[in-house]
N, C-alpha and C. Protein backbone atom coordinates (compact mmCIF):
# COMPACT_ATOMS: atom_id res chain seq x y z
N UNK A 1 0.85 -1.18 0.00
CA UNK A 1 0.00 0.00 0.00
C UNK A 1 0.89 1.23 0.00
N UNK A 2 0.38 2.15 -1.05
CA UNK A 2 1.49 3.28 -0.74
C UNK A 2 -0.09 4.78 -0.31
N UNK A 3 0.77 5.56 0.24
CA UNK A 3 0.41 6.72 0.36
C UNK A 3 1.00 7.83 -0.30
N UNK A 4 0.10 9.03 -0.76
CA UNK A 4 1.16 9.98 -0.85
C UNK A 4 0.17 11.52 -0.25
N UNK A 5 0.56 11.87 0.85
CA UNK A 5 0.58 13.44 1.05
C UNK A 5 0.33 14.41 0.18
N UNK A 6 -0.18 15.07 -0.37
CA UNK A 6 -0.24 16.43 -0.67
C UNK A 6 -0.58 17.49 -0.61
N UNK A 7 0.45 18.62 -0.84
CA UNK A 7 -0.44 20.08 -0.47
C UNK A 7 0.26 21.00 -2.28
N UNK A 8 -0.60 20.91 -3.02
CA UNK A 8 -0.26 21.67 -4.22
C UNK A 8 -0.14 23.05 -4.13
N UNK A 9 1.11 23.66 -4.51
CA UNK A 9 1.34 25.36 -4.35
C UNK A 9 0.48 26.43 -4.78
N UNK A 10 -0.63 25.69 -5.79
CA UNK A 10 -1.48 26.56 -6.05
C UNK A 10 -2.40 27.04 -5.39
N UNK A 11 -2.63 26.02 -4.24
CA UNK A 11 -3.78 26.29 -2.78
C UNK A 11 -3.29 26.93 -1.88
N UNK A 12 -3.74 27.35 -0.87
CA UNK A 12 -3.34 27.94 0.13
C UNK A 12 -2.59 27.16 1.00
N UNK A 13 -1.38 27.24 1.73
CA UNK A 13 -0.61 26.86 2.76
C UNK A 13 -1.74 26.50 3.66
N UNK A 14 -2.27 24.73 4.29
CA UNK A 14 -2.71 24.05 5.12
C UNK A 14 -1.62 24.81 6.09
N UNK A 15 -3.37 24.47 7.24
CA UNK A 15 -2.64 24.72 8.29
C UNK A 15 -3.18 23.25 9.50
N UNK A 16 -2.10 22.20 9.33
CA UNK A 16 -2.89 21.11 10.47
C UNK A 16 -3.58 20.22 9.72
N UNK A 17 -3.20 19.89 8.28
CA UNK A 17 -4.00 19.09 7.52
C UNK A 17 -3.17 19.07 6.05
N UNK A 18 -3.50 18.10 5.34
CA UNK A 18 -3.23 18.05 4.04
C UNK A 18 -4.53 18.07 2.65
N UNK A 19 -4.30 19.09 1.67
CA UNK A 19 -4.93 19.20 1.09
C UNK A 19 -5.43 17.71 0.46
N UNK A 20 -4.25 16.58 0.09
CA UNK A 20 -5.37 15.52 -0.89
C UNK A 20 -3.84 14.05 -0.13
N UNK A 21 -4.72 13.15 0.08
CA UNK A 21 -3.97 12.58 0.40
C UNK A 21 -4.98 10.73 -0.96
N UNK A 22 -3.65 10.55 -1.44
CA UNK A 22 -4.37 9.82 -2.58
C UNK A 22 -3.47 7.87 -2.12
N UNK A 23 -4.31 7.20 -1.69
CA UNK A 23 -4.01 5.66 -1.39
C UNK A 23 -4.00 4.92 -2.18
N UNK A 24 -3.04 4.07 -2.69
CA UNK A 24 -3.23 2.68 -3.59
C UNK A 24 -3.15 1.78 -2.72
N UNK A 25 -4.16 0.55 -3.17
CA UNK A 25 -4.07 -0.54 -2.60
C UNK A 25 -4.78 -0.29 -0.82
N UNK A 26 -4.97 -1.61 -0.40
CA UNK A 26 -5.53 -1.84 1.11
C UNK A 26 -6.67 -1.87 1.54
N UNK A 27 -7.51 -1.51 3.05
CA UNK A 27 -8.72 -1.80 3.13
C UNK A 27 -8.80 -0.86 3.52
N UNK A 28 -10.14 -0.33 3.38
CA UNK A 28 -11.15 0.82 3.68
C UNK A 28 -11.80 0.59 4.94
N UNK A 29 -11.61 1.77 5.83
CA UNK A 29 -12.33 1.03 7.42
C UNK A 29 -12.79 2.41 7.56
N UNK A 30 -14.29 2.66 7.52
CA UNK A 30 -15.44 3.81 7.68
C UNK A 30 -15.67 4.06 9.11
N UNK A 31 -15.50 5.17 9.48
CA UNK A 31 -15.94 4.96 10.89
C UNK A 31 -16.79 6.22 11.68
N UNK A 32 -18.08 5.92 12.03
CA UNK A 32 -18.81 6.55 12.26
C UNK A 32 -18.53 7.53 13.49
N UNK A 33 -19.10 8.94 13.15
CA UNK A 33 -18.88 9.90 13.89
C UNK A 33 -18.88 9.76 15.59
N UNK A 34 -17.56 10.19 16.04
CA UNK A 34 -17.41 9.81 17.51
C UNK A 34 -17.53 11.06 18.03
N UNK A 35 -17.88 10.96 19.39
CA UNK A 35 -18.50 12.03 20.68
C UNK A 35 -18.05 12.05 21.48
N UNK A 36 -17.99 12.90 22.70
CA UNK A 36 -16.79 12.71 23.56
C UNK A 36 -17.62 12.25 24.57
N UNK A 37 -18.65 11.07 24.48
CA UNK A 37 -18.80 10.00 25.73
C UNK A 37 -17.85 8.81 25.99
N UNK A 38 -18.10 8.44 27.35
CA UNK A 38 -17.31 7.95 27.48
C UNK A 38 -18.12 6.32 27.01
N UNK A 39 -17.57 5.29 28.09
CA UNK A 39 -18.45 4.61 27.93
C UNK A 39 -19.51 3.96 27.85
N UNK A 40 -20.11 4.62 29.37
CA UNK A 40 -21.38 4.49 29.92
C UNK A 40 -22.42 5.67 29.29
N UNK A 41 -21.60 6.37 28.05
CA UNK A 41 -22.55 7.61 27.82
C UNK A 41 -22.70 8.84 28.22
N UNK A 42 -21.11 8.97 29.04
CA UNK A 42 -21.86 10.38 29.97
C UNK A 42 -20.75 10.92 28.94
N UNK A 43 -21.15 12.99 28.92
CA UNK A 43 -20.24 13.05 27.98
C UNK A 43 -19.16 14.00 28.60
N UNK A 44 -17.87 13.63 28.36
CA UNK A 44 -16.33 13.97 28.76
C UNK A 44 -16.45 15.39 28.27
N UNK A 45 -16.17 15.97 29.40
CA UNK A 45 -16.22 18.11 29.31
C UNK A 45 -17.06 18.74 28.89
N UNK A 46 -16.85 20.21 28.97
CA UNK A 46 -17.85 20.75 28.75
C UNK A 46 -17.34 22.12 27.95
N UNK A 47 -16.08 21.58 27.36
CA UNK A 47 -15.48 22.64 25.73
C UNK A 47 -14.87 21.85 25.41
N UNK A 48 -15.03 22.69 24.20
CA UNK A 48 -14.87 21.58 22.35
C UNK A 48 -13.48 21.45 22.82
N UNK A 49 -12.42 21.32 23.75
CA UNK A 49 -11.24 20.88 23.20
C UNK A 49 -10.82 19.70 24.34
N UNK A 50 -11.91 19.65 25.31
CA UNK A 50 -12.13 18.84 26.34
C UNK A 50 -12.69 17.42 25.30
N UNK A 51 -13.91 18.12 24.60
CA UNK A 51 -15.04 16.81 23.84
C UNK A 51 -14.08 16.74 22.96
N UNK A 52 -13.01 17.34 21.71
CA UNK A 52 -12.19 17.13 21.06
C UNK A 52 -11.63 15.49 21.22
N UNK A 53 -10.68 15.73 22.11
CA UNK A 53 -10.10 14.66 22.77
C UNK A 53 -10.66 13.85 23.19
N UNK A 54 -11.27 13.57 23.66
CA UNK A 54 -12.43 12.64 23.97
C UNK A 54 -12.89 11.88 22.57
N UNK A 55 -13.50 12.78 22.07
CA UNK A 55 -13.81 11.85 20.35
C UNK A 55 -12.91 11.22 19.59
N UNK A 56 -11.12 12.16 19.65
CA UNK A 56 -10.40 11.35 19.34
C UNK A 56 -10.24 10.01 19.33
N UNK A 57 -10.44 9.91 20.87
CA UNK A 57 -9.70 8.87 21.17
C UNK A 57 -10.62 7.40 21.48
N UNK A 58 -11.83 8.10 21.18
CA UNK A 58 -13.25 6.77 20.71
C UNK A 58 -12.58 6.73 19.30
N UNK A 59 -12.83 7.56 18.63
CA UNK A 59 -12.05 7.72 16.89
C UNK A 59 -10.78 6.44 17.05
N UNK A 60 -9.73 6.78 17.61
CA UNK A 60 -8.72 5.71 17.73
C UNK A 60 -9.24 4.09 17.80
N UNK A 61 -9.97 4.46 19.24
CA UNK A 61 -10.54 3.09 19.39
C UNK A 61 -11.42 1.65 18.64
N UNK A 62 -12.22 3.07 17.40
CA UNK A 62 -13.52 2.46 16.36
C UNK A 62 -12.01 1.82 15.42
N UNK A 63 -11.36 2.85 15.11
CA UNK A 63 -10.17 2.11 13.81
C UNK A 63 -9.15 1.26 14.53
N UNK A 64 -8.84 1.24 15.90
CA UNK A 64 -8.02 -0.39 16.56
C UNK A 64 -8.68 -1.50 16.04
N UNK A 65 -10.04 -1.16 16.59
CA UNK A 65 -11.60 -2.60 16.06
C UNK A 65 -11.32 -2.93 14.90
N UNK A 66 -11.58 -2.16 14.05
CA UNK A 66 -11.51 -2.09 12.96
C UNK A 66 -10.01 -3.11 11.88
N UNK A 67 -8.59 -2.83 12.97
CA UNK A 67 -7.25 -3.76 12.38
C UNK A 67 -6.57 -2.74 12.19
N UNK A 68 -7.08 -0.93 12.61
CA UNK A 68 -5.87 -0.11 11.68
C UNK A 68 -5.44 0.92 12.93
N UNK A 69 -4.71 2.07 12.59
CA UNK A 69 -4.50 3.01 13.90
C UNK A 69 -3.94 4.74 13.41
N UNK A 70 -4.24 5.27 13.90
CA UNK A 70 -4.59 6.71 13.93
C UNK A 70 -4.06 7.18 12.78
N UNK A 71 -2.80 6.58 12.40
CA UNK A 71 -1.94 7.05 11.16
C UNK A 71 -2.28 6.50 10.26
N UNK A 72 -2.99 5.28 10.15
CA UNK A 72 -4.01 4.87 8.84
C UNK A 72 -5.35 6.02 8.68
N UNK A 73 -5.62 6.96 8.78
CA UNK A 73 -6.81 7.41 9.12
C UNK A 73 -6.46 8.76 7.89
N UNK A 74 -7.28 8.15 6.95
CA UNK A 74 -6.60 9.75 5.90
C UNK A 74 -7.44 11.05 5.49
N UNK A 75 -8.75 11.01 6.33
CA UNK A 75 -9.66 12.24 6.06
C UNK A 75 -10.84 11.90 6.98
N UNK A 76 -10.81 13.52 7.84
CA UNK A 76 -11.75 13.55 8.90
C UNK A 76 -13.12 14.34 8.45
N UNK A 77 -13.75 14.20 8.90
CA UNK A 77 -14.86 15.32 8.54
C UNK A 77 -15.72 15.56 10.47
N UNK A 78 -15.57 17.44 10.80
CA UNK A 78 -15.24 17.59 11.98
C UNK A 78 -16.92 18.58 12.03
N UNK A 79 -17.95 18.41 12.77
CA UNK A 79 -18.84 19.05 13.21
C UNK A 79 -18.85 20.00 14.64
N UNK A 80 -18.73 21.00 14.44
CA UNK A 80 -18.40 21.58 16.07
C UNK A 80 -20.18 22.48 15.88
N UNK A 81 -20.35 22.38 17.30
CA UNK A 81 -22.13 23.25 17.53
C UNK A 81 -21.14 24.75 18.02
N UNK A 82 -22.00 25.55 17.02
CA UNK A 82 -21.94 26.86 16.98
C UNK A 82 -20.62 27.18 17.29
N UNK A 83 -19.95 26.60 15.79
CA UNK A 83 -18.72 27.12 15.54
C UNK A 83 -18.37 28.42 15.47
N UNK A 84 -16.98 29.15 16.18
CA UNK A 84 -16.74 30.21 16.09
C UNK A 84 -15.56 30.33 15.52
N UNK A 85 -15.02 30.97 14.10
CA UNK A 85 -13.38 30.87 13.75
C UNK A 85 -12.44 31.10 15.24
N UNK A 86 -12.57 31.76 15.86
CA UNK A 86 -11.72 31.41 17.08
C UNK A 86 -11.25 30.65 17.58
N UNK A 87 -12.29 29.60 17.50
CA UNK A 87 -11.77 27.71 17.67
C UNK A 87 -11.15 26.91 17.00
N UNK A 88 -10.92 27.31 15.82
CA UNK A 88 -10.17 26.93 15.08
C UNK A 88 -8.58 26.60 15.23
N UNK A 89 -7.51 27.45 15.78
CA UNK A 89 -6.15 26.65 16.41
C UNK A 89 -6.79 26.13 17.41
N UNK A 90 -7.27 26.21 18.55
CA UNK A 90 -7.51 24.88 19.33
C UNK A 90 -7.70 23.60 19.15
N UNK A 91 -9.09 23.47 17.94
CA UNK A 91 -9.09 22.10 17.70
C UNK A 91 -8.16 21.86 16.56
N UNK A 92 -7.51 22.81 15.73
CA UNK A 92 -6.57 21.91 15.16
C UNK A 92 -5.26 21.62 16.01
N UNK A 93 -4.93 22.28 17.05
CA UNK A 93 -4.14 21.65 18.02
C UNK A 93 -4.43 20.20 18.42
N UNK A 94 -5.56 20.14 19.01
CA UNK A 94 -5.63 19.11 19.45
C UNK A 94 -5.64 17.60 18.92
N UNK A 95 -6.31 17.76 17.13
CA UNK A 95 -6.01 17.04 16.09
C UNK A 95 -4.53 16.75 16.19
N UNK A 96 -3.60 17.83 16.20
CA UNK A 96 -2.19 17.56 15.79
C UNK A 96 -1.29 16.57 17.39
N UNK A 97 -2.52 16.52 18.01
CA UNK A 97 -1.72 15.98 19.29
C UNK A 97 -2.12 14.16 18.83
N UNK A 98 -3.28 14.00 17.84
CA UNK A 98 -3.22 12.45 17.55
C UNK A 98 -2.39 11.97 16.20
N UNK A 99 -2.52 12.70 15.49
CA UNK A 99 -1.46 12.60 14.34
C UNK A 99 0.21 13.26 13.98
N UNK A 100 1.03 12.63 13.81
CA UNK A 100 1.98 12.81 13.18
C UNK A 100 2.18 14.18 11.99
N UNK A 101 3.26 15.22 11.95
CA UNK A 101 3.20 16.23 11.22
C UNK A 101 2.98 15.60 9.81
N UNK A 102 3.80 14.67 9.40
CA UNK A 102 3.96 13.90 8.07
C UNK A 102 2.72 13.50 7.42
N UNK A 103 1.76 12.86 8.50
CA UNK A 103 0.69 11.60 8.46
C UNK A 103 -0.63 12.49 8.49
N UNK A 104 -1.33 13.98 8.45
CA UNK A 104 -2.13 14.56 8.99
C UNK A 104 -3.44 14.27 7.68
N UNK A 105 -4.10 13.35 7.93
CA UNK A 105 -5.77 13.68 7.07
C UNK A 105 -5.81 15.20 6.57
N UNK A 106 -6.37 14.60 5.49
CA UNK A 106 -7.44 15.69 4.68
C UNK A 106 -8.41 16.06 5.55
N UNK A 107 -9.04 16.87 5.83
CA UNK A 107 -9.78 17.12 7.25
C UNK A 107 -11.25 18.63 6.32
N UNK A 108 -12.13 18.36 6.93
CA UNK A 108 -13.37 19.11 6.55
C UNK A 108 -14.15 19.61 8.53
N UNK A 109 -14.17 21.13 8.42
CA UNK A 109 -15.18 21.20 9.64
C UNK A 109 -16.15 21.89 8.92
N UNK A 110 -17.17 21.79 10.04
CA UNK A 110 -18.23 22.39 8.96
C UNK A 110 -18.93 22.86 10.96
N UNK A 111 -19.58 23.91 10.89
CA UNK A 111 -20.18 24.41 11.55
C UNK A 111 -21.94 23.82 12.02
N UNK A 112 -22.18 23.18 12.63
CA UNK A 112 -23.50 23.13 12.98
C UNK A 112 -24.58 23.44 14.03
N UNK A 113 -26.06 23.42 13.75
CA UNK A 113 -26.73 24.26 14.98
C UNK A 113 -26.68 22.98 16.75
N UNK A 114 -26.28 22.09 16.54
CA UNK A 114 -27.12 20.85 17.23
C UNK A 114 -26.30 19.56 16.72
N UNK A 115 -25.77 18.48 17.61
CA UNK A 115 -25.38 16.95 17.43
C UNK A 115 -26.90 16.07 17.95
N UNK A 116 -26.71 15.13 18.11
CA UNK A 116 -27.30 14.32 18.38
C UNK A 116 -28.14 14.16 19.80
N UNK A 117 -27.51 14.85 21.04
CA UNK A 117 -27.13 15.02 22.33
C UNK A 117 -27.25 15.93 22.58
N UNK A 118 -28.01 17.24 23.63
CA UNK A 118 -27.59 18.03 24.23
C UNK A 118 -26.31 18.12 25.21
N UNK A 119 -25.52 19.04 24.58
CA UNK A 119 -24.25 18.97 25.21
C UNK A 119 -23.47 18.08 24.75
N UNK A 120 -23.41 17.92 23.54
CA UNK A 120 -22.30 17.81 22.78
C UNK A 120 -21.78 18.98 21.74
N UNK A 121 -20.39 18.90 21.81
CA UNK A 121 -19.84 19.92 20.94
C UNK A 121 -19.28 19.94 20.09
N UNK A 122 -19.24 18.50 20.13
CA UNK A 122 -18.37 17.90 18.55
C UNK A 122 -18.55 16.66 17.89
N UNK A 123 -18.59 16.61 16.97
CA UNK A 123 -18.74 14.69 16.43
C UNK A 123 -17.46 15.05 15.19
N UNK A 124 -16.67 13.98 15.10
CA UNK A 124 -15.98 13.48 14.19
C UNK A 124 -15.94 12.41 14.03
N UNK A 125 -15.52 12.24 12.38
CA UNK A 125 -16.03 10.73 11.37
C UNK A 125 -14.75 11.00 10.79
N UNK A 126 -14.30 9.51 10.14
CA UNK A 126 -13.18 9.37 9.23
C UNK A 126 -13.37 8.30 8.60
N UNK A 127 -12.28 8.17 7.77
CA UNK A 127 -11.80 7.64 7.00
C UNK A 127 -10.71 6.72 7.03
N UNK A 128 -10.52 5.35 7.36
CA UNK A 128 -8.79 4.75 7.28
C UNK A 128 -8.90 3.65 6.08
N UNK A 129 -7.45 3.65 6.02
CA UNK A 129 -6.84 2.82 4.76
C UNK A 129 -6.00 2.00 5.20
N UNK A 130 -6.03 0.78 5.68
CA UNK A 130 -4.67 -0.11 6.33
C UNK A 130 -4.21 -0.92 5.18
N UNK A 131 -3.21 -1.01 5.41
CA UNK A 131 -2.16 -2.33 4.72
C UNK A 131 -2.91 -3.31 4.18
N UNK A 132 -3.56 -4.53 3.28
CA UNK A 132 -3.56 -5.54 3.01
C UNK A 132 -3.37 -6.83 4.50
C-alpha cells in the first residue's frame, strides 16, 4: 500500500492538515462519527477541546476494532455546535496531538446548529486505509 501526502502550491498553505492525500491498494475502514462520551454515555467536558479529545480517542478506538491506527486514518470530517473561527487553532491543536506532522488527514469542519445530544460539541467521522 502506498500513500502519498499532498499540499499543491497553487492552494493555500494548510494549516494542520493536508490538502489531498491519494491511497493505492488496502482496506477501507469507515468509521462513524465519535463524541466525547465515554463509555457508559456520559459526555467527557464541557469545551470543544475537552469533547475534542475525547472523540479522538473513541475515533482511535472504532479504527483499533476495525485492524488499523490513527496514522491509517486519511480524512476527517469535523462538526463543532456553533462554531466560532476562534476555535479553530484549538481544535486543530488538538487534532495535531493524535497525528503525526507527516501523516495529517485531509480534514473538513463544517459548523453546525445541534449533534445528536444536548451537550455535545463535537462529532468526528473518518476515513482509514490499512495495509492488506
Amino acid at each position: 500500500m502506498t500513500r502519498q501526502y499532498s499540499n499543491p502550491p497553487s492552494l493555500p498553505s494548510p494549516r494542520n492538515y493536508h490538502h489531498a492525500v491519494t491511497v493505492e491498494g488496502g482496506r477501507t475502514i469507515f468509521l462513524s462519527g465519535q463524541v466525547a462520551f465515554d463509555r457508559e454515555r456520559n459526555i467527557v467536558g464541557e469545551d470543544v477541546v475537552t469533547q475534542a479529545r475525547q472523540a479522538l480517542r473513541n475515533l482511535e478506538t472504532a479504527v483499533e476494532a476495525g485492524g488499523g491506527a490513527m496514522t491509517d486514518v486519511v480524512q476527517l470530517t469535523i462538526h463543532v455546535v456553533d462554531y466560532n473561527p476562534d476555535q479553530l487553532d484549538r481544535i486543530a491543536g488538538t487534532i495535531t496531538e493524535f497525528f503525526p506532522p507527516d501523516r495529517l488527514p485531509a480534514n473538513t469542519l463544517v459548523g453546525v446548529q445541534s449533534l445528536s445530544t444536548e451537550g455535545l460539541l463535537i462529532e468526528i467521522t473518518g476515513i482509514a486505509v490499512v495495509g492488506r
